[in-house]
PDB file of N, CA and C in Angstrom:
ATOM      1  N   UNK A   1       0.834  -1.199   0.000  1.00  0.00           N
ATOM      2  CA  UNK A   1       0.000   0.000   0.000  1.00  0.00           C
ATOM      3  C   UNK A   1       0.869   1.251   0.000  1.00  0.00           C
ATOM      4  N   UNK A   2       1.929   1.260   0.576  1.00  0.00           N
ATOM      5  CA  UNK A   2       2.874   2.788   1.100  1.00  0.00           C
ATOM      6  C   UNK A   2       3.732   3.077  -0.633  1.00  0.00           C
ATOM      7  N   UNK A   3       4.005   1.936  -1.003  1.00  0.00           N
ATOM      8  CA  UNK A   3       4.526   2.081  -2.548  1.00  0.00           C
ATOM      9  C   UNK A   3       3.585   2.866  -3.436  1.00  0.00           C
ATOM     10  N   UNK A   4       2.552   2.092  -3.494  1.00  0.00           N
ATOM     11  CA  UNK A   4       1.252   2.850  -4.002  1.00  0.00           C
ATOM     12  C   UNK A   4       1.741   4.243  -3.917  1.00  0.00           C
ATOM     13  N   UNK A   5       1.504   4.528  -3.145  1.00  0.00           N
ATOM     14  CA  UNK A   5       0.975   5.994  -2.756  1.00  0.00           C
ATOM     15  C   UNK A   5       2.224   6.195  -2.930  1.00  0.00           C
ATOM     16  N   UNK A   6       3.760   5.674  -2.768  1.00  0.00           N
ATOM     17  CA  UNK A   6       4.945   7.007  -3.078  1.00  0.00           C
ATOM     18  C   UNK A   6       5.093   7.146  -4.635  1.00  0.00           C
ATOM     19  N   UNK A   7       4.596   5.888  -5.287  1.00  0.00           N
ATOM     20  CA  UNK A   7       4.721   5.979  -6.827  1.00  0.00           C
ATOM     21  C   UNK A   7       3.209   6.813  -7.219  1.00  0.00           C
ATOM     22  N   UNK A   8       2.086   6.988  -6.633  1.00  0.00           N
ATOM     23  CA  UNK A   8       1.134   8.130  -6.930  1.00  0.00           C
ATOM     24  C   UNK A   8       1.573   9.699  -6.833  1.00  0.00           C
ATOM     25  N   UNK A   9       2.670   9.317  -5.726  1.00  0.00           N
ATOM     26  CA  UNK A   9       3.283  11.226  -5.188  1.00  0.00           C
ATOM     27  C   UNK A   9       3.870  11.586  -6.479  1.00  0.00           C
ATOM     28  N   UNK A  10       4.969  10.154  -6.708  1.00  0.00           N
ATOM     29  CA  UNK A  10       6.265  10.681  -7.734  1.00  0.00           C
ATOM     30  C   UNK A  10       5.897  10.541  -8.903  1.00  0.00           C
ATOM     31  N   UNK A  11       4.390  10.692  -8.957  1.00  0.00           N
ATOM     32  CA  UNK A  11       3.771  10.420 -10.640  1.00  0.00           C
ATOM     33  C   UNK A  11       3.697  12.250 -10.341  1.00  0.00           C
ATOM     34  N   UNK A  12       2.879  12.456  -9.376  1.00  0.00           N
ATOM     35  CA  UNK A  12       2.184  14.006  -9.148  1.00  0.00           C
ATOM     36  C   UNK A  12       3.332  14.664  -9.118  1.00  0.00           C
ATOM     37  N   UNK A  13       4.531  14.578  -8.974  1.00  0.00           N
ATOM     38  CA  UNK A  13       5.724  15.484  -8.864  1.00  0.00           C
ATOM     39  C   UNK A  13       6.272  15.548  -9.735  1.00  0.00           C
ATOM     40  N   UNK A  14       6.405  14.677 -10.994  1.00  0.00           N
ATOM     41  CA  UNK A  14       7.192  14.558 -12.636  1.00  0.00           C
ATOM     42  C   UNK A  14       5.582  15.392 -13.201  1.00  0.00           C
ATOM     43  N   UNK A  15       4.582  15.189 -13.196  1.00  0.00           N
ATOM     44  CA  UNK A  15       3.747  16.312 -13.543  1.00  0.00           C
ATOM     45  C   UNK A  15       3.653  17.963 -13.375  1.00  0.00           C
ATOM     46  N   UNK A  16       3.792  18.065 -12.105  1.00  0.00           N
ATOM     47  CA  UNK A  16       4.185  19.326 -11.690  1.00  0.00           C
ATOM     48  C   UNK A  16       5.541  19.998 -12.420  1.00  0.00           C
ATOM     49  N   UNK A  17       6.719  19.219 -12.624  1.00  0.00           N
ATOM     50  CA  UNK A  17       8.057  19.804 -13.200  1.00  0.00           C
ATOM     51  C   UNK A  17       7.649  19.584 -14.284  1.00  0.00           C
ATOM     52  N   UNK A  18       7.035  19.008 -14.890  1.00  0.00           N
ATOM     53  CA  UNK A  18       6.880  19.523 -16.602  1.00  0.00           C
ATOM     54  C   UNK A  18       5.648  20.365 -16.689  1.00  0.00           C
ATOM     55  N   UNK A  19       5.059  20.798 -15.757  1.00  0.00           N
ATOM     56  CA  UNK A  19       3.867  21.806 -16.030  1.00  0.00           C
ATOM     57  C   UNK A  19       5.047  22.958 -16.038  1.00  0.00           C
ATOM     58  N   UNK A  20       5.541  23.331 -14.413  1.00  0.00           N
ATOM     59  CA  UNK A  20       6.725  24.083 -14.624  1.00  0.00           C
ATOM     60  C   UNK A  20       7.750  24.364 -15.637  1.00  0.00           C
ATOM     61  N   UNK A  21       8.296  23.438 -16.493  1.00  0.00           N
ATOM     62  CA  UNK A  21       9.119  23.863 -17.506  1.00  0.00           C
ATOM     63  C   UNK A  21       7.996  24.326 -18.248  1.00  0.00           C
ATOM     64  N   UNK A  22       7.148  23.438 -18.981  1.00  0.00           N
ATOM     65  CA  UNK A  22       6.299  23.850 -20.119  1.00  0.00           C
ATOM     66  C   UNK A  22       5.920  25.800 -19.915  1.00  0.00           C
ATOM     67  N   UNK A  23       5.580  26.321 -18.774  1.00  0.00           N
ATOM     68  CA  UNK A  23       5.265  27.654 -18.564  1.00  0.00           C
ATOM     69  C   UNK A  23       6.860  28.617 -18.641  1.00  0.00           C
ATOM     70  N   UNK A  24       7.769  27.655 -18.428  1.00  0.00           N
ATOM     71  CA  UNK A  24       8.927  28.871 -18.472  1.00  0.00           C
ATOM     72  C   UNK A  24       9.024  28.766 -20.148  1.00  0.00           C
ATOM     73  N   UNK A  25       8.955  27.970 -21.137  1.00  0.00           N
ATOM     74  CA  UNK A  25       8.938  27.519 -22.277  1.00  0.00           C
ATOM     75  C   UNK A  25       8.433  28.559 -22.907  1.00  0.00           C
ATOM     76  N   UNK A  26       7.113  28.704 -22.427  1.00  0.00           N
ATOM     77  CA  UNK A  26       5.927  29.761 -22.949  1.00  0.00           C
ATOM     78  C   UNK A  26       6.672  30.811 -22.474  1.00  0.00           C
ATOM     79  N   UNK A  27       7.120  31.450 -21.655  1.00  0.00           N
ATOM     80  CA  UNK A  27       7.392  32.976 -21.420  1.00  0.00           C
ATOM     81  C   UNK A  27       8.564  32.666 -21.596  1.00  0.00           C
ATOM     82  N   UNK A  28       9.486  32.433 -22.304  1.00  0.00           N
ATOM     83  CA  UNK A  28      10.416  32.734 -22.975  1.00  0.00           C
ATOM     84  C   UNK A  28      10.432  33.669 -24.194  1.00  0.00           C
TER      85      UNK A  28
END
């Protein structure tokens, strides 16, 4: 169960850093 959920975090956290690049991308 605790895997679960750290591989659900570290899905939500490689999402977040490419939302982040993708917006510095754009205001470039």
């Amino acid at each position: 169960m605790r895997t679960g959920i750290y591989k659900h975090y570290k899905e939500k956290l490689y999402q977040v850093i490419d939302t982040a690049k993708y917006t510095e991308a754009l205001q470039e």
